[in-house]
Protein backbone atom coordinates (compact mmCIF):
# COMPACT_ATOMS: atom_id res chain seq x y z
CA UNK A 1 0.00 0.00 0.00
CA UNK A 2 2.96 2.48 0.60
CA UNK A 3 4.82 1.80 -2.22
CA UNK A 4 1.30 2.17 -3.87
CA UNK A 5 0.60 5.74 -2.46
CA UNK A 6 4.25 6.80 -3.12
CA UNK A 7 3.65 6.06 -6.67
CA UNK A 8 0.39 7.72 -7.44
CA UNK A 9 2.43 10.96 -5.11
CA UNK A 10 4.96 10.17 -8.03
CA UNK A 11 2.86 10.74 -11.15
CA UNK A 12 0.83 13.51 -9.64
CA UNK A 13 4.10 15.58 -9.66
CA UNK A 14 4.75 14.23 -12.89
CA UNK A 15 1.52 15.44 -14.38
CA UNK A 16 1.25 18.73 -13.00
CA UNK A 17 3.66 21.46 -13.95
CA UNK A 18 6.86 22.18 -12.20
CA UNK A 19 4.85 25.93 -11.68
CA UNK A 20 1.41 25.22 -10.96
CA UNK A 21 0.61 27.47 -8.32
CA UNK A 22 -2.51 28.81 -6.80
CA UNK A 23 -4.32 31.72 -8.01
CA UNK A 24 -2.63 34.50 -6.09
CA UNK A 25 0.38 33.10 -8.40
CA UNK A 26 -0.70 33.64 -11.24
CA UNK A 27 -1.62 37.55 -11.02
CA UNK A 28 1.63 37.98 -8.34
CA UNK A 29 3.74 41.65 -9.62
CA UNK A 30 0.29 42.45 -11.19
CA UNK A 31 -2.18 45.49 -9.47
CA UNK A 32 -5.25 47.38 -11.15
CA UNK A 33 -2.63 50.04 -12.67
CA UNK A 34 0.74 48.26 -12.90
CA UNK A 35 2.72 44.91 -14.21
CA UNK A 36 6.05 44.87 -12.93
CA UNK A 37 8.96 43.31 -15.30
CA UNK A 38 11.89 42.14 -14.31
CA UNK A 39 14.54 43.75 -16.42
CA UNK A 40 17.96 41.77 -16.30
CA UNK A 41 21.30 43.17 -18.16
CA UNK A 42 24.75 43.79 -18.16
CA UNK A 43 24.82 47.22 -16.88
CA UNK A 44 28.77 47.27 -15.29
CA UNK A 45 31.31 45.38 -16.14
CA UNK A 46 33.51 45.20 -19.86
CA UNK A 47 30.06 43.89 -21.49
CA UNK A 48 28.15 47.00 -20.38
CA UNK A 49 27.30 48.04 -24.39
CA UNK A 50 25.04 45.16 -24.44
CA UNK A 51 22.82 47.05 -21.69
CA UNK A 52 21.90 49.30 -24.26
CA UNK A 53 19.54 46.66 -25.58
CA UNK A 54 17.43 46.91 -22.48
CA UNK A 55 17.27 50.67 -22.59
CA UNK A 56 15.97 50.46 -25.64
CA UNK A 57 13.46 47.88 -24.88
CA UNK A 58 12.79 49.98 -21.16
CA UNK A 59 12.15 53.26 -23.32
CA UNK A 60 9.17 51.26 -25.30
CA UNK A 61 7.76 50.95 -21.96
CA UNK A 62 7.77 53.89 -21.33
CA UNK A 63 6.30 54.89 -24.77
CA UNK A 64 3.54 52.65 -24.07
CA UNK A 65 2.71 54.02 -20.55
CA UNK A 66 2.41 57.54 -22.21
CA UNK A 67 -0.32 56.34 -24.46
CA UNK A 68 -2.41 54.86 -21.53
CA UNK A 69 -0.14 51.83 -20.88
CA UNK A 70 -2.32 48.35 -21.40
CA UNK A 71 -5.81 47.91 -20.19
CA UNK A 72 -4.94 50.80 -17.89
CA UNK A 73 -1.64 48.88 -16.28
CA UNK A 74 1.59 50.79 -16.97
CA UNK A 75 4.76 48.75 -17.54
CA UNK A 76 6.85 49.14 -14.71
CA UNK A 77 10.76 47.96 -14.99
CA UNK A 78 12.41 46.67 -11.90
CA UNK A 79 16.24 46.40 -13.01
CA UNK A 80 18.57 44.04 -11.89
CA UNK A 81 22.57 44.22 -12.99
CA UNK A 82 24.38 40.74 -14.21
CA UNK A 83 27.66 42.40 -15.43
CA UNK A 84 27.90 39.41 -17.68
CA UNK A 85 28.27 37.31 -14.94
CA UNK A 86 26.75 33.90 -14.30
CA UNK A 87 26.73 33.95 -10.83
CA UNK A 88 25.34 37.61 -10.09
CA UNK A 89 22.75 36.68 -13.41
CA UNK A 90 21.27 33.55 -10.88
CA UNK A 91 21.36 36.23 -7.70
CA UNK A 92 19.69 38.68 -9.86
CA UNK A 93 17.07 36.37 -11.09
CA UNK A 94 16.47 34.35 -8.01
CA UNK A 95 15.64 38.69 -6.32
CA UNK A 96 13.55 39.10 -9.25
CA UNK A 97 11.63 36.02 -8.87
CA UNK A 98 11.48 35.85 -5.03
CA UNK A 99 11.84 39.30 -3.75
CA UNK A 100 11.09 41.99 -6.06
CA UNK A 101 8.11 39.40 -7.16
CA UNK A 102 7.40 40.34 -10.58
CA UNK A 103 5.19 39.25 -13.04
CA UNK A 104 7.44 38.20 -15.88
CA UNK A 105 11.04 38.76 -17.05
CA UNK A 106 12.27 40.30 -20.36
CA UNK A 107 15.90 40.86 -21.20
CA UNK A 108 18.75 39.42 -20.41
CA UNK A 109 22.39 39.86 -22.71
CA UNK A 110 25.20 37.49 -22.66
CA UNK A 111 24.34 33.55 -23.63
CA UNK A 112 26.37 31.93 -20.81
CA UNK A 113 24.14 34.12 -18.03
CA UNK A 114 20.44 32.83 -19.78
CA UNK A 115 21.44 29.54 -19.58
CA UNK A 116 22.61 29.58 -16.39
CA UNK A 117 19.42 31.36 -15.62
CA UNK A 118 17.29 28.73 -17.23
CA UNK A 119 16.67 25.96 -14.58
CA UNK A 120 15.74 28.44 -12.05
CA UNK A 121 13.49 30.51 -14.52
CA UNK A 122 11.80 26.99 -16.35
CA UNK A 123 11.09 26.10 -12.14
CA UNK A 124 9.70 29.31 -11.22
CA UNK A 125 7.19 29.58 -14.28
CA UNK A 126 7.13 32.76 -14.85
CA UNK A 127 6.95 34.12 -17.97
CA UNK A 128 10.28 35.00 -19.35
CA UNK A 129 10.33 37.06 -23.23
CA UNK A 130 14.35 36.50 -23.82
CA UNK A 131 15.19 39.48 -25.49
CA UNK A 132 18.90 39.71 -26.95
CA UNK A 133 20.76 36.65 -25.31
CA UNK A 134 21.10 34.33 -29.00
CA UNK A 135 21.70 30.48 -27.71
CA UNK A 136 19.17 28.39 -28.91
CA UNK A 137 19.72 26.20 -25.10
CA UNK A 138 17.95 29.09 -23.73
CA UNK A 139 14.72 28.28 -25.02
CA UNK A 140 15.10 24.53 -26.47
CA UNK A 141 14.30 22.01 -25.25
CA UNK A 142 10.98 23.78 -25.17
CA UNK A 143 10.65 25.28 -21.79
CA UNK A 144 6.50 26.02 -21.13
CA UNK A 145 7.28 29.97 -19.97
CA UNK A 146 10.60 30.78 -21.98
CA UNK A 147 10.25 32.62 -25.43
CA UNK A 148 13.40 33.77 -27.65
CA UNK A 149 12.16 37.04 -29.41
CA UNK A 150 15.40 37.55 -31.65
CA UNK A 151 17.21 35.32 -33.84
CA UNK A 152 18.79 32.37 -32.13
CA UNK A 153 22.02 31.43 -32.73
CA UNK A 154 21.60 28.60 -34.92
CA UNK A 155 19.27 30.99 -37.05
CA UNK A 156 21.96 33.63 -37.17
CA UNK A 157 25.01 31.01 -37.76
CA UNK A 158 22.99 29.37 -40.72
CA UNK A 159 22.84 32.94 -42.06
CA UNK A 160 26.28 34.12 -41.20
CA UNK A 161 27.73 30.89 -43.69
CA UNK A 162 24.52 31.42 -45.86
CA UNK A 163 26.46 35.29 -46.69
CA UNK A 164 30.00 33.88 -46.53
CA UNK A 165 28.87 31.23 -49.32
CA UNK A 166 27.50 34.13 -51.03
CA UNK A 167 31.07 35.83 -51.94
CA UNK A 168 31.59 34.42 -55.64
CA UNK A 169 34.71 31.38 -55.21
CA UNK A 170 34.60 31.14 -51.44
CA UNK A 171 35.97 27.40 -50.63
CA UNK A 172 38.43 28.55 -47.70
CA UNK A 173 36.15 29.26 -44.66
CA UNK A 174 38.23 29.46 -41.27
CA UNK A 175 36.90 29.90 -37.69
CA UNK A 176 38.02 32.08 -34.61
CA UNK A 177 35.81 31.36 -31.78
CA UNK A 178 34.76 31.53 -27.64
CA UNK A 179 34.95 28.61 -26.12
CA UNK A 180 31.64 29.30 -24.71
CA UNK A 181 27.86 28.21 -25.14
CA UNK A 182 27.41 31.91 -26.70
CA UNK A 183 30.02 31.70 -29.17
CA UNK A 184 28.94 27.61 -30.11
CA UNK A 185 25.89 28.62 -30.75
CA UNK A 186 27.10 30.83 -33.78
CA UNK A 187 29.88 28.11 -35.30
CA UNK A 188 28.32 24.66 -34.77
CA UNK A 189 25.15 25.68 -37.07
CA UNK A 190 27.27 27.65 -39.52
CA UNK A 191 29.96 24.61 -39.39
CA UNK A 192 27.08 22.53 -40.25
CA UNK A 193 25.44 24.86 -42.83
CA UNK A 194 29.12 24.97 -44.35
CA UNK A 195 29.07 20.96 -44.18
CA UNK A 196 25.89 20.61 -46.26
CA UNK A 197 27.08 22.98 -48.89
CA UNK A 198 30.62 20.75 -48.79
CA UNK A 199 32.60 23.02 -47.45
CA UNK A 200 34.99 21.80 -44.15
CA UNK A 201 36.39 24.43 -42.51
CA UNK A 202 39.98 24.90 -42.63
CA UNK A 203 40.92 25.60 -39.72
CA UNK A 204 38.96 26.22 -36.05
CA UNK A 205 40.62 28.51 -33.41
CA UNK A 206 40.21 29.41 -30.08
CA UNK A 207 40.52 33.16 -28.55
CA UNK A 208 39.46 33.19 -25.14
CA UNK A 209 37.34 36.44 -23.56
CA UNK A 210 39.49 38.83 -22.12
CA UNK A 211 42.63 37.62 -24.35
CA UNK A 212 44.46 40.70 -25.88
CA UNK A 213 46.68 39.58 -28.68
CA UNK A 214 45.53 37.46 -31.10
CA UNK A 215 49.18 37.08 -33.16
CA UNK A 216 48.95 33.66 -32.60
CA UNK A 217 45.68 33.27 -34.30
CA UNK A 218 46.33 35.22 -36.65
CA UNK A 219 49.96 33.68 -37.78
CA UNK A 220 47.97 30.19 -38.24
CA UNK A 221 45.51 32.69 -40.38
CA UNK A 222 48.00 33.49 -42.55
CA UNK A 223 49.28 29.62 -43.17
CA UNK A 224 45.82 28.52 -43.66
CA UNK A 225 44.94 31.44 -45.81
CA UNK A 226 41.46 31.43 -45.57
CA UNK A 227 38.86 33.13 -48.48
CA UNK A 228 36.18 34.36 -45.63
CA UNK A 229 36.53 34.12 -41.58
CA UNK A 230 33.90 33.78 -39.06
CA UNK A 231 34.66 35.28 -36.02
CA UNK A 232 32.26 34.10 -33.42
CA UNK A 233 33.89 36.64 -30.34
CA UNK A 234 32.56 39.51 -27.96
CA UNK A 235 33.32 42.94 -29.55
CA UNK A 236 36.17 43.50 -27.17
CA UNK A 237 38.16 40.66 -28.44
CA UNK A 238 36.56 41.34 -31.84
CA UNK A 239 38.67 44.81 -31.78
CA UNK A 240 42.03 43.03 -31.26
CA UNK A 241 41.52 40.30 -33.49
CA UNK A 242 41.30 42.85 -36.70
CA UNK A 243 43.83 44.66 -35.39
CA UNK A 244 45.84 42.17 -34.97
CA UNK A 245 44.66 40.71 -38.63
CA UNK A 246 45.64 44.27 -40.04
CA UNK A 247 49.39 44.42 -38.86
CA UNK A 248 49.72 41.00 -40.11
CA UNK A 249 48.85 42.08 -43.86
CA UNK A 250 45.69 39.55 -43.52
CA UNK A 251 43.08 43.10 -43.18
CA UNK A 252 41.79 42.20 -46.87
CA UNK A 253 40.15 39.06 -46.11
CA UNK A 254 36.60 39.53 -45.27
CA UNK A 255 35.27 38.41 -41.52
CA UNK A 256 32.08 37.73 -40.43
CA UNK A 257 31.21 38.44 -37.03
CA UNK A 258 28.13 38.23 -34.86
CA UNK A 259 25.43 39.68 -33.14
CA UNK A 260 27.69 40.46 -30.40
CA UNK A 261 28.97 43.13 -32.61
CA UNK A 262 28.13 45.69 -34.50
CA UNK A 263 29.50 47.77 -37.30
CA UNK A 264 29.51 51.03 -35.55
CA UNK A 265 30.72 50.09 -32.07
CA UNK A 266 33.55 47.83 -33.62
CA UNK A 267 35.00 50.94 -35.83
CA UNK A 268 34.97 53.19 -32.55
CA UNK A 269 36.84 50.14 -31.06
CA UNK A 270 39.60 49.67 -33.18
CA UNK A 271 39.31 53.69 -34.68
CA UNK A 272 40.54 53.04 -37.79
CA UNK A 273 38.41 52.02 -40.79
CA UNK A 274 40.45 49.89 -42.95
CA UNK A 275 40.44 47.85 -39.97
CA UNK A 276 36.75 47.26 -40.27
CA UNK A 277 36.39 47.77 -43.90
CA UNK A 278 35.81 44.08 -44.56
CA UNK A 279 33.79 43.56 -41.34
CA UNK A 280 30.07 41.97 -41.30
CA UNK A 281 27.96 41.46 -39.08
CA UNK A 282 24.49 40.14 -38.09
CA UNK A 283 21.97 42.60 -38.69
CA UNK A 284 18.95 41.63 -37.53
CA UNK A 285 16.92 45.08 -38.31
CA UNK A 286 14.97 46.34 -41.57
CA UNK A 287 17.14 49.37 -41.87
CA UNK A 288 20.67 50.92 -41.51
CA UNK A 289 20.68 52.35 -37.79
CA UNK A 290 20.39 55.87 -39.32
CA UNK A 291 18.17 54.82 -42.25
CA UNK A 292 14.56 56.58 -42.42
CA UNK A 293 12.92 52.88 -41.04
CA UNK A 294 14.87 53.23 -37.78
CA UNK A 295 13.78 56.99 -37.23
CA UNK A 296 10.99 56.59 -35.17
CA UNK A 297 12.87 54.22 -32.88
CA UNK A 298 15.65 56.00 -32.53
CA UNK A 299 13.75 59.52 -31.33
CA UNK A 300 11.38 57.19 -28.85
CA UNK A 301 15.12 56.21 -27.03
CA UNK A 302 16.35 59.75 -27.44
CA UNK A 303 12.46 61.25 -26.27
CA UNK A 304 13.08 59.09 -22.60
CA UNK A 305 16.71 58.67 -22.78
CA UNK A 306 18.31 61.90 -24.01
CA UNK A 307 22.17 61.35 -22.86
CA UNK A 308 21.81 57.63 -24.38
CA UNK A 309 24.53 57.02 -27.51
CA UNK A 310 22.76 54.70 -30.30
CA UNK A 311 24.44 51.49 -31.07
CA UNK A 312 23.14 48.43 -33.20
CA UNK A 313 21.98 47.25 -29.52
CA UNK A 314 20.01 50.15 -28.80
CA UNK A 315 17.14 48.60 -31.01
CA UNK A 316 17.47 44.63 -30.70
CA UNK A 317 14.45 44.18 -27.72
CA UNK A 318 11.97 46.29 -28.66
CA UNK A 319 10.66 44.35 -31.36
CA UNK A 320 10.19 41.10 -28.64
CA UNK A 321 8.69 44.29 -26.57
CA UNK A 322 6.07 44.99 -28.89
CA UNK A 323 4.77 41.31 -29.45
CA UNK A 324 4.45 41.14 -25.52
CA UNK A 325 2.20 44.24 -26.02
CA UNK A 326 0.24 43.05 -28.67
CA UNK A 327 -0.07 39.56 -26.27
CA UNK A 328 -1.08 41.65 -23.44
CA UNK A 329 -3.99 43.77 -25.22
CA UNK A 330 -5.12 40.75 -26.62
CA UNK A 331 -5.69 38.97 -23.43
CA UNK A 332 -7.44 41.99 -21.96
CA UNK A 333 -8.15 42.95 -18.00
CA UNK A 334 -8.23 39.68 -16.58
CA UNK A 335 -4.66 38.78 -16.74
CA UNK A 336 -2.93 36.07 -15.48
CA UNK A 337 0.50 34.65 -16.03
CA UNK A 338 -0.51 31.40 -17.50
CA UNK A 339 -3.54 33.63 -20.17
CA UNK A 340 0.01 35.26 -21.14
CA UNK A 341 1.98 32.35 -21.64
CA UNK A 342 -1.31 31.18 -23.79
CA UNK A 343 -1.02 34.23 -25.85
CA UNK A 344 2.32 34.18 -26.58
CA UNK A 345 2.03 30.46 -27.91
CA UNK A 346 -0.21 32.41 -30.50
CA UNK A 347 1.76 34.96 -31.97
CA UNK A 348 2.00 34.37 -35.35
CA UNK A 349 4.25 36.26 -38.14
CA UNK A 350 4.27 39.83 -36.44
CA UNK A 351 5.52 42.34 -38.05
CA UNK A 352 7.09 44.46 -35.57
CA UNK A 353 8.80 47.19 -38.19
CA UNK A 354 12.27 47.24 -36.92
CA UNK A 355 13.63 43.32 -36.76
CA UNK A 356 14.25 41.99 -40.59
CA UNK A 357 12.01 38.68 -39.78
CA UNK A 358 8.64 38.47 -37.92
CA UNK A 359 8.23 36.92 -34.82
CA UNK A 360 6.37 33.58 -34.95
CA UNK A 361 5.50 31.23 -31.09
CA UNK A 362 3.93 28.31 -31.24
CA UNK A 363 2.79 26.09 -28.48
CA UNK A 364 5.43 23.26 -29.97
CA UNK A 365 8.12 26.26 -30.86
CA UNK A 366 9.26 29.06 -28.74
CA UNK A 367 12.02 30.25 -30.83
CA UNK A 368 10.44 32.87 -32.64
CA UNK A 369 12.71 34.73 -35.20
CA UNK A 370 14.29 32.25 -38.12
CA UNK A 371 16.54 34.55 -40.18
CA UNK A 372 18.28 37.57 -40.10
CA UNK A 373 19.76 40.10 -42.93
CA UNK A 374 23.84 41.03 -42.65
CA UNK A 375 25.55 44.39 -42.25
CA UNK A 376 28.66 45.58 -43.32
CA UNK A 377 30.21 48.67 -44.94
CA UNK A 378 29.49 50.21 -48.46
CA UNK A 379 31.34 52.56 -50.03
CA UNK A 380 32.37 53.54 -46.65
CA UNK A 381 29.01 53.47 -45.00
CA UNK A 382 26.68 51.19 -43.03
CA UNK A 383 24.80 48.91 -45.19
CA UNK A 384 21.84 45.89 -44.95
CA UNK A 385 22.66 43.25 -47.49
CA UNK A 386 21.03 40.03 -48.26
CA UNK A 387 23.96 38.51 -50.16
CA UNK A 388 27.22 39.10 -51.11
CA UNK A 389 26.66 42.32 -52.95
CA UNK A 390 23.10 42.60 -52.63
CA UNK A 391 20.93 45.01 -50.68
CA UNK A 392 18.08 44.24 -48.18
């Protein structure tokens, strides 16, 4: 009879989900004028550009509270500061969750602090609308309260070798990478993208974060002599490495970089630009960042943020942002957290205006942006490409 009773105990737990909670759960961080959302970024520390993201995102908020917020509830942002940092990401979270109490999470740079984050987020149930962070372990398996609203990085490394293919006669294809989860998530689906097409890459190296001479690399570089490079590394390390490419005579040889980069922070990094002259990127928007498509974005940051500098990063979260609105007003005044989970599961192909693909969640897939257009420098300026020599 015990071992009976044990086992039904055992498949009750099984069958319910890890977050079923009582009512008072599901509408916790919510009152008749507010919904609290925990906002978690790199503010300090040597990743501290990436916390422009969140401004961004935190300045659509703010946009939305002018104009009446949602049902009447304004969005209100409780910040908490990761500085990159696994461990202070899980202290952070755990206040969010447990102190601070609020409603859902949106956010979050740097891949290795999500997926540290995602066991205690998954267990909490809250909704969490991961809005920059790229590795696809994040939000797959499918977790029942974790949605990716930008490009993953298997989306983004299929489309980084997608580009590099695209350069007429490209058969060399090297790799500089992390030996993280972020930067993995960028080579092993482009290394398997380059696979299909027959390609093998020539050569796969290692800079670490925080390494500051890359001569190493770079001499094997010149050995292997590569057609293209994909450089899977944080912008700091990004900065060396084409410095370091440049004094080696190797500058002509186009790299492909990541959404940890962008075109404009990476040419005030290394301040010369034939450094960066044969520099892509990951561009994930519809526009240049001063094109006419970005305008409207741009003076909504500046309207509530008027000291803030621009950067690719500034405009990354507010597209996941606005399909959270669109969730919210859907659902109406009686909202709960598991109604918003429900709605999310039912976004399908939004248009949000700024990110170059629409977001798509479905109850089976919570990874909701598949592709991504590339950046890189025409004629001296910014430019969104599809191809090799072809414009968004």
């Amino acid at each position: 009879m015990r071992k009976i009773t044990a086992l039904f105990a055992m498949l009750a737990l099984t069958a319910a989900p890890a977050f079923a909670q009582d009512a008072g759960w599901e509408t916790q961080g919510l009152t008749d004028d507010s919904i609290t959302i925990g906002v978690m970024g790199p503010f300090s520390g040597n990743a501290s550009s990436y916390s422009k993201a969140m401004v961004g995102m935190m300045a659509y908020y703010r946009q939305v509270n002018d104009e009446g917020g949602v049902h009447g509830r304004k969005l209100v942002a409780v910040q908490e500061d990761t500085a990159c940092d696994s461990a202070k990401g899980l202290a952070a979270a755990k206040k969010l969750i447990s102190q601070d109490e609020v409603f859902m999470l949106q956010g979050n740079s740097c891949s290795g602090v999500a997926v540290a984050l995602r066991p205690v987020v998954e267990e909490s149930g809250i909704p969490w609308i991961v809005a920059q962070a790229v590795s696809d372990s994040i939000s797959a398996p499918l977790a029942k309260n974790i949605f990716h609203g930008v490009p993953t990085g298997s989306a983004n490394g299929r489309a980084m070798a997608s580009f590099v293919l695209s350069k007429p006669d490209t058969k060399n294809v090297a790799i500089i990478e992390h030996s993280n989860d972020w930067a993995h998530s960028y080579s092993d689906p482009a290394k398997e993208y380059l696979k299909e097409q027959g390609i093998t890459p020539s050569l796969e190296l290692t800079m670490e974060r925080g390494q500051t001479d890359a001569t190493a690399q770079v001499l094997q570089l010149r050995e292997a002599k590569p057609n293209f490079i994909i450089a899977a590394l944080y912008e700091a390390e990004t900065a060396i490495f084409l410095k370091d490419l440049k004094k080696y005579g190797l500058g002509d040889i186009p790299v492909m970089g990541t959404a940890g980069t962008d075109l404009e922070n990476t040419l005030k990094r290394t301040g010369d630009f034939d450094t960066v002259k044969n520099y892509f990127v990951i561009h994930s928007y519809v526009d240049n960042l001063d094109g006419p498509k970005m305008k409207k974005w741009a003076d909504m940051i500046k309207k509530y943020y008027p000291d803030e500098e621009l950067s690719t990063f500034s405009f990354v979260s507010i597209g996941s942002a606005e399909a959270l609105v669109s969730a919210l007003e859907k659902i109406g005044p009686d909202l709960t957290r598991s109604k918003l989970i429900a709605a999310l599961e039912q976004v399908r192909d939004f248009d949000t205006g700024i990110l170059s693909d629409p977001i798509t969640w479905t109850p089976q897939d919570h990874q909701g942006v598949k592709g991504s257009a590339i950046a890189g420098f025409v004629d001296e300026k910014p430019a969104v490409l599809k191809a090799w020599g072809q414009p968004y």
